[in-house]
C-alpha atoms as a PDB file:
ATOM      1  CA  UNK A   1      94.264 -38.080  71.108  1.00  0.00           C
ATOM      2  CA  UNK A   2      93.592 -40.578  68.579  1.00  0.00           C
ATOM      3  CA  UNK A   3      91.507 -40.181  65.213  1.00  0.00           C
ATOM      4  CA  UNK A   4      88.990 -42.261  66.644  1.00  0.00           C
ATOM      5  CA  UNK A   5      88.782 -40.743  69.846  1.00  0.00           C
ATOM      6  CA  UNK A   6      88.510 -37.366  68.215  1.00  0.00           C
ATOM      7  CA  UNK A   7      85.880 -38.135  66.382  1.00  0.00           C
ATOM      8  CA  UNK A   8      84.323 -39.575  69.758  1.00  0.00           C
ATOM      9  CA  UNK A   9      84.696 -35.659  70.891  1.00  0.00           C
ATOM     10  CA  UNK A  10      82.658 -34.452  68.265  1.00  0.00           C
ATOM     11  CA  UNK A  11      79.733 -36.589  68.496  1.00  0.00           C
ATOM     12  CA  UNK A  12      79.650 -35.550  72.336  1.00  0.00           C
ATOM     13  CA  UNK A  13      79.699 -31.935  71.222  1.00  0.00           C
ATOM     14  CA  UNK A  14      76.867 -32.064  68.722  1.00  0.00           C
ATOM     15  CA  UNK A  15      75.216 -34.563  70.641  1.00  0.00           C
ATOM     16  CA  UNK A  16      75.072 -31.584  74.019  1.00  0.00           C
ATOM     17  CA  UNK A  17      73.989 -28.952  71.316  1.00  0.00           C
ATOM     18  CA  UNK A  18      71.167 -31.163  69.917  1.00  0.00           C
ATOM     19  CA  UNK A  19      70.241 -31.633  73.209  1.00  0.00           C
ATOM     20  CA  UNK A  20      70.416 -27.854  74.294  1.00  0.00           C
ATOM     21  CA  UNK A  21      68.432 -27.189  70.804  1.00  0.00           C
ATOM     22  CA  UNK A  22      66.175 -29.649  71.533  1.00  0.00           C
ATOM     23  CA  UNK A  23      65.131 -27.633  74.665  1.00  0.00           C
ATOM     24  CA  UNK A  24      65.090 -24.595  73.247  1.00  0.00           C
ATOM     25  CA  UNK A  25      62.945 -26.052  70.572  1.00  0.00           C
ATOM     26  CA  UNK A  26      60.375 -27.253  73.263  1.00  0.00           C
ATOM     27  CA  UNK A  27      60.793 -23.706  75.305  1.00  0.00           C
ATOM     28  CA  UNK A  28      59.790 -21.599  72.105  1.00  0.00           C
ATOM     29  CA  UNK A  29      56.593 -23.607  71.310  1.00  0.00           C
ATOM     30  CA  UNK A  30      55.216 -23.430  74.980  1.00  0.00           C
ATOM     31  CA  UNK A  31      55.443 -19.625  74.593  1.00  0.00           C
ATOM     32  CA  UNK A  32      59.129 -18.819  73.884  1.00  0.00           C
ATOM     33  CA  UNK A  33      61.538 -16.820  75.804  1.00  0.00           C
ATOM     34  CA  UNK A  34      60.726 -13.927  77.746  1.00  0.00           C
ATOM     35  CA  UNK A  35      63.067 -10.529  78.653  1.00  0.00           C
ATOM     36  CA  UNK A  36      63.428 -10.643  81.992  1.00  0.00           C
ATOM     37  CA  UNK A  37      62.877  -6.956  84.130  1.00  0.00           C
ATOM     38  CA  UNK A  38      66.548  -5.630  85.120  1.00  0.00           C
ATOM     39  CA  UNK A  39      66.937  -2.669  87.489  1.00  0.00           C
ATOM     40  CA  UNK A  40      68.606   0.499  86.570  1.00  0.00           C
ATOM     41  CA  UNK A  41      72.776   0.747  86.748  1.00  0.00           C
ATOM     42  CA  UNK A  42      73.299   3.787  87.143  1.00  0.00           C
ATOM     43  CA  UNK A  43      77.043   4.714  87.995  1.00  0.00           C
ATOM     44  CA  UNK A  44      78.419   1.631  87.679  1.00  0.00           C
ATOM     45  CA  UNK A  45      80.834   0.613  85.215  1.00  0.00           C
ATOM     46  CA  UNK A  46      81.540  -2.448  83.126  1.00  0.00           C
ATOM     47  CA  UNK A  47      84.017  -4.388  80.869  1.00  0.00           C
ATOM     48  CA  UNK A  48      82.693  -6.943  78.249  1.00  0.00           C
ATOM     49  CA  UNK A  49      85.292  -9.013  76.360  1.00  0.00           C
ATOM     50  CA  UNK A  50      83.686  -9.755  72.667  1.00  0.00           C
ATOM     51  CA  UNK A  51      81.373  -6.825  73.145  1.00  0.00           C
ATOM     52  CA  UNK A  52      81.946  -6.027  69.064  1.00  0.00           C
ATOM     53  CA  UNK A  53      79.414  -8.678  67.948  1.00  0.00           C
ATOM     54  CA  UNK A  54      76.992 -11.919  69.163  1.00  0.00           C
ATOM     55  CA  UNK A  55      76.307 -12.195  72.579  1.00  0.00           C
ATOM     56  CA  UNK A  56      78.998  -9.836  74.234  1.00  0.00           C
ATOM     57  CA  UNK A  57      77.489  -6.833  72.230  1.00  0.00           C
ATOM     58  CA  UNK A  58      73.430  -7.965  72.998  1.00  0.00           C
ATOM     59  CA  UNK A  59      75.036  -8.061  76.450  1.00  0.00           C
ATOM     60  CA  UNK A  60      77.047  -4.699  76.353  1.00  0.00           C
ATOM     61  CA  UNK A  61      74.261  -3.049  74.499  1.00  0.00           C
ATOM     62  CA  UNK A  62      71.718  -3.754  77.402  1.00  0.00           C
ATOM     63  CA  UNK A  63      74.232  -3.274  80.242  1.00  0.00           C
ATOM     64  CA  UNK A  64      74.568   0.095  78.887  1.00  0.00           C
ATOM     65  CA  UNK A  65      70.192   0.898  78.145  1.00  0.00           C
ATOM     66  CA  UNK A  66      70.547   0.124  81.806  1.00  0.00           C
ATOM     67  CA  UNK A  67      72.234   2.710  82.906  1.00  0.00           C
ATOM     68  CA  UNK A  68      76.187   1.084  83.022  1.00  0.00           C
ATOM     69  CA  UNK A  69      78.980   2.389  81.782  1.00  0.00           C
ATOM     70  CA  UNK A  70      80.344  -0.173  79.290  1.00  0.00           C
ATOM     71  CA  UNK A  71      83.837  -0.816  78.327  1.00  0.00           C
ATOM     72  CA  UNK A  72      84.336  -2.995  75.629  1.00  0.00           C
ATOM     73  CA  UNK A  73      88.197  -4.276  75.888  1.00  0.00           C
ATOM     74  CA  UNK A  74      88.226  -4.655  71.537  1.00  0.00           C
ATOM     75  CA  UNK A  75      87.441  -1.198  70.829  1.00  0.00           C
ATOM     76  CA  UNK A  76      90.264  -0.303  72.732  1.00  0.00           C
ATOM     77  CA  UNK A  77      93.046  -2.613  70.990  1.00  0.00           C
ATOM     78  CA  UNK A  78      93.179  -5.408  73.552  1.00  0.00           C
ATOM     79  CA  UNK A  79      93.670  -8.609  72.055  1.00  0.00           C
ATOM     80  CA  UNK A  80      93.043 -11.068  74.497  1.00  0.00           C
ATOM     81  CA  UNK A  81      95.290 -13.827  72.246  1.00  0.00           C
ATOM     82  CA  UNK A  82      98.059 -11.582  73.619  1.00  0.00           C
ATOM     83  CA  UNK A  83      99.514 -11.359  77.161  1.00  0.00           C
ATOM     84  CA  UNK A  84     100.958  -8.492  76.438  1.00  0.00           C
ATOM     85  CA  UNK A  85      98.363  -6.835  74.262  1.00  0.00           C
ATOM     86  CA  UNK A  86      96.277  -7.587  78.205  1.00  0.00           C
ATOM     87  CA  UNK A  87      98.907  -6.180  80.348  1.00  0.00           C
ATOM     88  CA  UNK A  88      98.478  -2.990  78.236  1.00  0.00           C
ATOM     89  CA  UNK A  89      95.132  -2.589  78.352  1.00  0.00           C
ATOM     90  CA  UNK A  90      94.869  -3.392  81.982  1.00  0.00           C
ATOM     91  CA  UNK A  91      97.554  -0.814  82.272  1.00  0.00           C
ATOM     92  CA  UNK A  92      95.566   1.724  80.064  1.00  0.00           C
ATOM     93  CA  UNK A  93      92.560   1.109  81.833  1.00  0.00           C
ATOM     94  CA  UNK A  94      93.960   1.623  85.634  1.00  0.00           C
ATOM     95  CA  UNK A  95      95.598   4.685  84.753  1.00  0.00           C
ATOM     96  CA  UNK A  96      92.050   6.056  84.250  1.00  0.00           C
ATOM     97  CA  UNK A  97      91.355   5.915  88.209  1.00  0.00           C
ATOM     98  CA  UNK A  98      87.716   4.667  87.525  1.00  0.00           C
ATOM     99  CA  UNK A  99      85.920   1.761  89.542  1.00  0.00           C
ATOM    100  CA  UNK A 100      84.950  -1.766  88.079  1.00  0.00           C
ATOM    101  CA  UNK A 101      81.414  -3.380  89.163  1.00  0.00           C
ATOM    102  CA  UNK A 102      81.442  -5.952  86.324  1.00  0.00           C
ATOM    103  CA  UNK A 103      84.099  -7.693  84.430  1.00  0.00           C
ATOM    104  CA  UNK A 104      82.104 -10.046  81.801  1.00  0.00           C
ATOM    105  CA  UNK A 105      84.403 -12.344  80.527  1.00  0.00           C
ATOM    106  CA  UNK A 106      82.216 -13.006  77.268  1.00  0.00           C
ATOM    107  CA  UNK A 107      84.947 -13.289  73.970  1.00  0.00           C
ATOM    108  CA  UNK A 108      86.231 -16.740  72.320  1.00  0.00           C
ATOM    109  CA  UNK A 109      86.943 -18.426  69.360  1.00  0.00           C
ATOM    110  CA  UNK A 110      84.930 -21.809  68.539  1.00  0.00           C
ATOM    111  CA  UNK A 111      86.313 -25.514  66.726  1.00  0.00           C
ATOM    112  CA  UNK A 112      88.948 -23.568  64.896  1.00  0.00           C
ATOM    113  CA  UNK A 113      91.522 -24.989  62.489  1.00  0.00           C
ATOM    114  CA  UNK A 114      94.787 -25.582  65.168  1.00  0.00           C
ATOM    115  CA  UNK A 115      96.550 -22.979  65.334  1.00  0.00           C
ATOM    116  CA  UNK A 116      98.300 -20.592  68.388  1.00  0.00           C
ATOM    117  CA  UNK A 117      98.088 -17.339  69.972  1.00  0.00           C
ATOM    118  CA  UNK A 118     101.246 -15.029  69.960  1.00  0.00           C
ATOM    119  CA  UNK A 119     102.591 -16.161  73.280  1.00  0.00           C
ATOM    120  CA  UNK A 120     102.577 -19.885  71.517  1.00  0.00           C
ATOM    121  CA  UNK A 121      99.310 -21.500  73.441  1.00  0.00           C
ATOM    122  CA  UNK A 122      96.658 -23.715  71.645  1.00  0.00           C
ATOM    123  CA  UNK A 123      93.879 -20.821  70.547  1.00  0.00           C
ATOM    124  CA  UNK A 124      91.007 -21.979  72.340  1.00  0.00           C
ATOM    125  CA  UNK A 125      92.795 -22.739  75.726  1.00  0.00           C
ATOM    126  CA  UNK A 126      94.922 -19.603  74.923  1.00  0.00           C
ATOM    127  CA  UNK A 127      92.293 -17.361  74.245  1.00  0.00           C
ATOM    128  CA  UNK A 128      89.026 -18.359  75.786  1.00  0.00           C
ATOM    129  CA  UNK A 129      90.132 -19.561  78.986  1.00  0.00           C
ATOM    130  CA  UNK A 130      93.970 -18.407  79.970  1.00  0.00           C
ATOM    131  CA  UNK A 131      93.436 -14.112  78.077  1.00  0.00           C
ATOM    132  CA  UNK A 132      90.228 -14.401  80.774  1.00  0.00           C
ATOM    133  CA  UNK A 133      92.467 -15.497  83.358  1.00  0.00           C
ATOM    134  CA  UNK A 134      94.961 -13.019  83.363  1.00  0.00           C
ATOM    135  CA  UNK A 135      92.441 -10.345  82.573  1.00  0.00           C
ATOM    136  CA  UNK A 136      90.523 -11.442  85.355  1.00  0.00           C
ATOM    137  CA  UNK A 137      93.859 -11.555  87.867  1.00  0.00           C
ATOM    138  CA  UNK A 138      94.976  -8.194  86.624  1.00  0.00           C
ATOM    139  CA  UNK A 139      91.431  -6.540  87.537  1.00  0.00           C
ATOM    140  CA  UNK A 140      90.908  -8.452  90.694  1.00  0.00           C
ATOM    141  CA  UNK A 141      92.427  -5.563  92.702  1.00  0.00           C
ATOM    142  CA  UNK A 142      90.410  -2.674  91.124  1.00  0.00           C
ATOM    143  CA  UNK A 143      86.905  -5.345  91.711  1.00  0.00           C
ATOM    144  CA  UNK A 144      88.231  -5.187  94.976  1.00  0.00           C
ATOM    145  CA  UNK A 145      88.295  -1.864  95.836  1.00  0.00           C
ATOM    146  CA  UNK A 146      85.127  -1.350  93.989  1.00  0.00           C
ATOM    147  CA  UNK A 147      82.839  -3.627  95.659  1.00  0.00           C
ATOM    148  CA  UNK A 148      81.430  -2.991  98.982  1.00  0.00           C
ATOM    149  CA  UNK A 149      79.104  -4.751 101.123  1.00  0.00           C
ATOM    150  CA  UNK A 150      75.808  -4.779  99.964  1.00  0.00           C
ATOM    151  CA  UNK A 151      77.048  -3.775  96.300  1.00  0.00           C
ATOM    152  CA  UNK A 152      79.665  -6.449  95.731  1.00  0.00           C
ATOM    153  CA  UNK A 153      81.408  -6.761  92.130  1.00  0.00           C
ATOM    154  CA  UNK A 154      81.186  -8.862  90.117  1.00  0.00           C
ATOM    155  CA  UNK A 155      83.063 -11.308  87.608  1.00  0.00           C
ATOM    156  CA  UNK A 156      80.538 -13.599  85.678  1.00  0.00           C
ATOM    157  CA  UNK A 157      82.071 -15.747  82.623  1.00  0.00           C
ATOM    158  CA  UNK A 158      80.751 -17.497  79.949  1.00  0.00           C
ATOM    159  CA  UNK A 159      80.892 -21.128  79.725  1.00  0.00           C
ATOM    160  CA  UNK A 160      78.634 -23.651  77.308  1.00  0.00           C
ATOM    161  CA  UNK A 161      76.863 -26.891  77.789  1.00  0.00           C
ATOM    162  CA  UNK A 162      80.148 -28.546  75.844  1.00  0.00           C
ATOM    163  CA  UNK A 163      81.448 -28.273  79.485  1.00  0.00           C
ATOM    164  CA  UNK A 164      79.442 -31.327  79.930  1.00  0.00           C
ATOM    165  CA  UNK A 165      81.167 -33.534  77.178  1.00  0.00           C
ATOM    166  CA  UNK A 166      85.066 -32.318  78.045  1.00  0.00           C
ATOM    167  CA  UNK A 167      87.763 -33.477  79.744  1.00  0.00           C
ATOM    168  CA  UNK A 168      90.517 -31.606  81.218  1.00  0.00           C
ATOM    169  CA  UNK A 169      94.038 -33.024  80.216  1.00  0.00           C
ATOM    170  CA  UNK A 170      96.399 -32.358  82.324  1.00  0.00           C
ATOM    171  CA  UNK A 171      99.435 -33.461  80.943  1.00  0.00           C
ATOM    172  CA  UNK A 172      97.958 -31.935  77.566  1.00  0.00           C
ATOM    173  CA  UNK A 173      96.250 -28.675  78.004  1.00  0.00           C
ATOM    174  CA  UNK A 174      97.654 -27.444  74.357  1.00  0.00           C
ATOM    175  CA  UNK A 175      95.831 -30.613  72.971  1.00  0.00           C
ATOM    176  CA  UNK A 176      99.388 -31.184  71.067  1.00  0.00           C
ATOM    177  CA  UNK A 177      99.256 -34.949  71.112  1.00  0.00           C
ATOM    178  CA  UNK A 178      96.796 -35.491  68.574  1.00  0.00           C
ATOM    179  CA  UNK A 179      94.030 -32.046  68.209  1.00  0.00           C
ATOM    180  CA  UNK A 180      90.631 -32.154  68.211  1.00  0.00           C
ATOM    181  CA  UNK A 181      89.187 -29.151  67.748  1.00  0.00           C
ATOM    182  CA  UNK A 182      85.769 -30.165  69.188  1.00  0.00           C
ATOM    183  CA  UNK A 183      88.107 -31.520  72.569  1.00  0.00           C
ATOM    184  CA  UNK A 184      89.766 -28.359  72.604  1.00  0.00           C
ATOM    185  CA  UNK A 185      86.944 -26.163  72.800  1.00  0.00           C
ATOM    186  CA  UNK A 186      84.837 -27.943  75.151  1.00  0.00           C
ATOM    187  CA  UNK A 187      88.198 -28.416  77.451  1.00  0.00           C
ATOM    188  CA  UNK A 188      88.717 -24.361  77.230  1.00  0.00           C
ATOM    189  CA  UNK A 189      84.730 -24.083  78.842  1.00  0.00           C
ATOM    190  CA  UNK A 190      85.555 -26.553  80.928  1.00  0.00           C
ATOM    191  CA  UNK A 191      88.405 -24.510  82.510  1.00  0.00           C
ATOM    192  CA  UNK A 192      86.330 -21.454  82.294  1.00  0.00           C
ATOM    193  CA  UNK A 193      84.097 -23.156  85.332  1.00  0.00           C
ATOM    194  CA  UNK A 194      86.953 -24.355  87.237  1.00  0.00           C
ATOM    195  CA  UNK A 195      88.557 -21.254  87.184  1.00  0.00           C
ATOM    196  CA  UNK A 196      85.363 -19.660  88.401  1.00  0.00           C
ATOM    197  CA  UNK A 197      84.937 -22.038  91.042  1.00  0.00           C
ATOM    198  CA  UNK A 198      88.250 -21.977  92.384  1.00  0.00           C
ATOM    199  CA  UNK A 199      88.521 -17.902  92.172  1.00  0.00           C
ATOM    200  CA  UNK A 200      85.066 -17.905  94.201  1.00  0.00           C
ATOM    201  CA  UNK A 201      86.560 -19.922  97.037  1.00  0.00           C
ATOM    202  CA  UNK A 202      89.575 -17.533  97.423  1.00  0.00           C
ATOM    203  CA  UNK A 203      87.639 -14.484  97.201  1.00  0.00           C
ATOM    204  CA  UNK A 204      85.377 -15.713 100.039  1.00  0.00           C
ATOM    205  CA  UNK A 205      88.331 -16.829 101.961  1.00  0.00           C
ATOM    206  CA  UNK A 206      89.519 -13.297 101.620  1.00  0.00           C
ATOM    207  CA  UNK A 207      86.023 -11.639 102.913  1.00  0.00           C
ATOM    208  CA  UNK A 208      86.065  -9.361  99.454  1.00  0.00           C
ATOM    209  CA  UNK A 209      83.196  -7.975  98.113  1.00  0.00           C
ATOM    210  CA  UNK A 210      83.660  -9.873  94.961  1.00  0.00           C
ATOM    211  CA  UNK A 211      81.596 -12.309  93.765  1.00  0.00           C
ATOM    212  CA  UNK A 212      82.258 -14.893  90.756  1.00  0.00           C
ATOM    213  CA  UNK A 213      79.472 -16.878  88.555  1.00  0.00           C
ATOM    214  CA  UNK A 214      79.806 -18.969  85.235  1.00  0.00           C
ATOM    215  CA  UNK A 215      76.871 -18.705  82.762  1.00  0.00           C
ATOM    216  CA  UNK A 216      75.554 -21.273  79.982  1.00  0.00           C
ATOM    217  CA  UNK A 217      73.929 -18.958  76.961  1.00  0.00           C
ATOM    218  CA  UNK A 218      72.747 -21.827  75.172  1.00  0.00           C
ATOM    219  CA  UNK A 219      72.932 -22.262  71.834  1.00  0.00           C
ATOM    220  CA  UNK A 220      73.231 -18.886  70.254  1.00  0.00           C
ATOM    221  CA  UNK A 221      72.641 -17.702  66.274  1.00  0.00           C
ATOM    222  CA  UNK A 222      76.117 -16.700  66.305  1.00  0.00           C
ATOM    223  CA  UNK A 223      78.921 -15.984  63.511  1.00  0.00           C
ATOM    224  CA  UNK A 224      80.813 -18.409  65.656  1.00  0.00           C
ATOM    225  CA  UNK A 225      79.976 -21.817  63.838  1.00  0.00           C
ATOM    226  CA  UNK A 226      81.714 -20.921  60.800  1.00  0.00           C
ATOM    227  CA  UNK A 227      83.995 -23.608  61.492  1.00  0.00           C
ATOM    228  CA  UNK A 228      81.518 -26.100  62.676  1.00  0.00           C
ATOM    229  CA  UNK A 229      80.739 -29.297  60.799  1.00  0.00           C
ATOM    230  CA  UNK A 230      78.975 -28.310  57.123  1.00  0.00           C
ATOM    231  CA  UNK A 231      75.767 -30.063  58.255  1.00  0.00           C
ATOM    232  CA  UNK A 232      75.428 -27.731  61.447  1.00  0.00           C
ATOM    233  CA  UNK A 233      76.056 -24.755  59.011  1.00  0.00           C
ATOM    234  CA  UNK A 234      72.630 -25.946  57.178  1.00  0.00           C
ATOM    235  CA  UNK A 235      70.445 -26.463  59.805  1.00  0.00           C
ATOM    236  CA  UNK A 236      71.446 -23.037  60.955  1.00  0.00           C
ATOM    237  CA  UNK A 237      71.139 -21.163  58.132  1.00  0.00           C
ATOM    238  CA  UNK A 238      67.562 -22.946  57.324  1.00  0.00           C
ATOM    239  CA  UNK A 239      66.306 -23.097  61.219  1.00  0.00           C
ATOM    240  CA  UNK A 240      68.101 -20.721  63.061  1.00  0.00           C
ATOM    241  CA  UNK A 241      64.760 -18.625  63.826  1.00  0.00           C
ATOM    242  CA  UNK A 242      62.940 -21.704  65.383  1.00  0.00           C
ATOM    243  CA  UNK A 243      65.852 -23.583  66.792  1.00  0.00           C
ATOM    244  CA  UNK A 244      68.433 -20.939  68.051  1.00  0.00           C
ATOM    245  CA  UNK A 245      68.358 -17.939  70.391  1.00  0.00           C
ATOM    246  CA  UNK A 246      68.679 -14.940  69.256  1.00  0.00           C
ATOM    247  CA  UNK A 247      71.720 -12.819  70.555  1.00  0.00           C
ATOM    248  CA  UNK A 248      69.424 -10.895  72.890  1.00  0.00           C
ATOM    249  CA  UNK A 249      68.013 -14.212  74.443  1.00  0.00           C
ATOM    250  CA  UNK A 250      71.405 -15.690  75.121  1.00  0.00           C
ATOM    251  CA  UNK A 251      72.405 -12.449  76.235  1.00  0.00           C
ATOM    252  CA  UNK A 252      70.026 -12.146  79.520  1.00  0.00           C
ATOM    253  CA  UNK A 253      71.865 -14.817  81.396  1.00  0.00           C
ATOM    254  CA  UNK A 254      74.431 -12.899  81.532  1.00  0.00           C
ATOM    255  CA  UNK A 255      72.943  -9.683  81.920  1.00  0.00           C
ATOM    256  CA  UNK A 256      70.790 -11.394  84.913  1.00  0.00           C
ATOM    257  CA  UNK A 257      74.171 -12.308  86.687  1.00  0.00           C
ATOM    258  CA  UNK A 258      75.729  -8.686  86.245  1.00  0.00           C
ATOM    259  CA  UNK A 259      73.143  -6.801  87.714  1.00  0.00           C
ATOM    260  CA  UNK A 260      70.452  -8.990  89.438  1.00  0.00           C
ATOM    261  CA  UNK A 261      69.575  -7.994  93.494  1.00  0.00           C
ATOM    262  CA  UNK A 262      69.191 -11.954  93.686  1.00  0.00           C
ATOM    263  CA  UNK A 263      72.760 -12.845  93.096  1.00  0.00           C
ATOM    264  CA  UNK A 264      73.721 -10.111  95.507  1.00  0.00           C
ATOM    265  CA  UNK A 265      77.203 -11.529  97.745  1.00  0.00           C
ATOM    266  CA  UNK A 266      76.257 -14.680  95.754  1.00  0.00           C
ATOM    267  CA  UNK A 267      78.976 -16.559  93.648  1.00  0.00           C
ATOM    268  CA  UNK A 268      80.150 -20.076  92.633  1.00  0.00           C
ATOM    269  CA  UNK A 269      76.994 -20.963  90.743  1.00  0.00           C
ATOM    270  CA  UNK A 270      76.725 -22.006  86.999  1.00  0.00           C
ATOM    271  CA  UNK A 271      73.702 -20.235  85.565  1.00  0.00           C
ATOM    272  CA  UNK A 272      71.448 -21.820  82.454  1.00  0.00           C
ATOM    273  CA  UNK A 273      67.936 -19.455  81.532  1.00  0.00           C
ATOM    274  CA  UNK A 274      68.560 -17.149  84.207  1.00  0.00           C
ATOM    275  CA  UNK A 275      68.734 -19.840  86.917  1.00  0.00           C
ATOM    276  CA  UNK A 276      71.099 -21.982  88.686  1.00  0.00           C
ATOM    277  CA  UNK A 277      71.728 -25.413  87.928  1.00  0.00           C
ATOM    278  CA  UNK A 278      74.463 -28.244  87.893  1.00  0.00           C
ATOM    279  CA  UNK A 279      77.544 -28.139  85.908  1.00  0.00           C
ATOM    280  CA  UNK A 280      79.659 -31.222  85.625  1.00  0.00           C
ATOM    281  CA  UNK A 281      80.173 -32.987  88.581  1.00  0.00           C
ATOM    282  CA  UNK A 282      84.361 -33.158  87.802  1.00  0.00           C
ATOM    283  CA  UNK A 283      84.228 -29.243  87.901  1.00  0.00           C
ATOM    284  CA  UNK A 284      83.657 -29.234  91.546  1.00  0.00           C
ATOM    285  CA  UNK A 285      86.659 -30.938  92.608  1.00  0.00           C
ATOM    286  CA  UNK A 286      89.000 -28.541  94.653  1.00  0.00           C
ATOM    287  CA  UNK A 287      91.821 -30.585  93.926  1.00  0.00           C
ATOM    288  CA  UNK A 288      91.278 -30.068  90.106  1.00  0.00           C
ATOM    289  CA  UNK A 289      90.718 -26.490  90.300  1.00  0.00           C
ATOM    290  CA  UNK A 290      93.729 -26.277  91.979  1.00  0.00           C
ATOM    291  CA  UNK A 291      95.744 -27.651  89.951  1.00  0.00           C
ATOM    292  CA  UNK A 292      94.515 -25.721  86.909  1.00  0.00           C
ATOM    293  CA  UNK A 293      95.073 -22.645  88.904  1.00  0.00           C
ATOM    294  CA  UNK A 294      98.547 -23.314  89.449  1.00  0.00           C
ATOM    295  CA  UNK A 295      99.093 -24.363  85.919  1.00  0.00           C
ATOM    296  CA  UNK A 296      97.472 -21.551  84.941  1.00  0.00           C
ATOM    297  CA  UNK A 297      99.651 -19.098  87.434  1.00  0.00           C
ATOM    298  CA  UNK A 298     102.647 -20.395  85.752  1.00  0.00           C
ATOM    299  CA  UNK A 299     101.534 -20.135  81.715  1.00  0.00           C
ATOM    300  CA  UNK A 300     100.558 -16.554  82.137  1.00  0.00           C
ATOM    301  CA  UNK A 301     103.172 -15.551  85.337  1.00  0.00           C
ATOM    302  CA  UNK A 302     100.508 -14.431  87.385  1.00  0.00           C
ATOM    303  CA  UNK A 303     100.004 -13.940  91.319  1.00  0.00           C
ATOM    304  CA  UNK A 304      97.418 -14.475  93.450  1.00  0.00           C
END
């Protein structure tokens, strides 16, 4: 990627956040946003990636008020930069012989500086998208066995409205040619609905009672934009309360996809303020989720 096409990149990402703010702005002065009602959980159990802070905890927090059991994969040493440091947990966890309802694949990093993961892959594809993947392959069988009909399990992961500005590279999915770290992260949600996409279509092939959704949180006052541009870092610190959900309100997306009776043998939907709406038309090519499946299969040497 060129200088000036990474610079492209960015204005597309801060032009889709203005644009999500924008909304937000015009959703909190017609009356702002209101908790949804969620029914009782009792029994069933849970894992939240990024549960320790910003939306994963709001979301692990309520999960559990709800009656869940919540496992959050940080407090028990899983770094999900590592495929190892997965394999272990998924390992630790199994041995347990305890069901899984939810997987919420929640954790990621946001426009960092380049750098890699341990296993040598471009942090945000690395971490955001390919540490869900093989977390989410690794659990499939214990989701399986889990769900049943009427009561299906369920994988939900979170995507952003930078979907909508990305494009998936092929030929590049480290973003070595020339980095952008505004391409990067926007390409590493885009994957994230692919991948959710593609793993809904086998699972219904397969008759399991396993369902799989993507959700948008909006824009979210975060500790994530640390490494945003300086201006961004202003208006948030001066207009985060008018402009910004709070962790709680980008939370209920998610929490509305875990647990919901709506969304009940439901999956392959891209949710946005507890409803479902369009993501990017590219994303629902088969032929591209295939491919980044298979790619995918091969970078983290997993089966399915």
């Amino acid at each position: 990627m060129s200088p000036l096409s990474a610079a492209r990149a960015a204005l597309r990402v801060y032009a889709a956040g203005a644009a999500v703010i924008l909304a937000q702005l015009l959703r909190r002065c017609r009356g702002g946003f209101l908790e949804p009602g969620f029914p009782r959980q009792p029994d069933r159990v849970a894992i939240v990636t990024g549960g320790t802070d910003g939306i994963g905890y709001s979301t692990a927090k309520h999960l559990a008020r709800l009656g869940m059991h919540v496992i959050i994969v940080e407090f028990l040493y899983c770094d999900l930069a590592s495929m190892m440091s997965i394999r272990q947990f998924v390992q630790k966890f199994k041995m347990k012989k305890i069901p899984l309802h939810v997987l919420i694949n929640n954790a990621g990093v946001m426009m960092v500086p380049q750098r890699k993961t341990r296993d040598g892959f471009e942090e945000h594809f690395g971490l955001n998208y390919l540490g869900h993947f093989l977390l989410t392959n690794l659990l499939l069988d214990t989701l399986r066995e889990s769900g049943s009909p009427g009561h299906s399990a369920r994988v939900l992961t979170v995507s952003s409205a930078t979907h909508y500005v990305a494009e998936l590279n092929m030929d590049d999915l480290q973003s070595s040619a020339c980095y952008s770290a505004h391409a990067a992260y926007a390409q590493s949600k885009l994957a994230l609905v692919l991948f959710t996409y593609h793993l809904q279509r086998l699972l219904a092939a397969e008759g399991s009672h396993v369902t799989a959704n993507v959700v948008d949180p909006g824009v979210v006052n975060t500790d994530l934009y640390r490494h945003v541009f300086w201006g961004t870092r202003l208006v948030k610190k001066l207009f985060s309360w008018l402009l910004f959900k709070t962790p709680d309100e980008g939370a209920w997306t998610s929490i509305y996809a875990a647990v919901t009776p709506e969304l009940e043998g439901v999956g392959g939907r891209y949710l946005y303020n507890e409803k479902e709406t369009k993501s990017l038309h590219v994303t629902y090519n088969q032929k591209l989720q295939q491919q980044l499946w298979s790619a995918s299969c091969d970078m983290t040497g997993s089966m399915m």
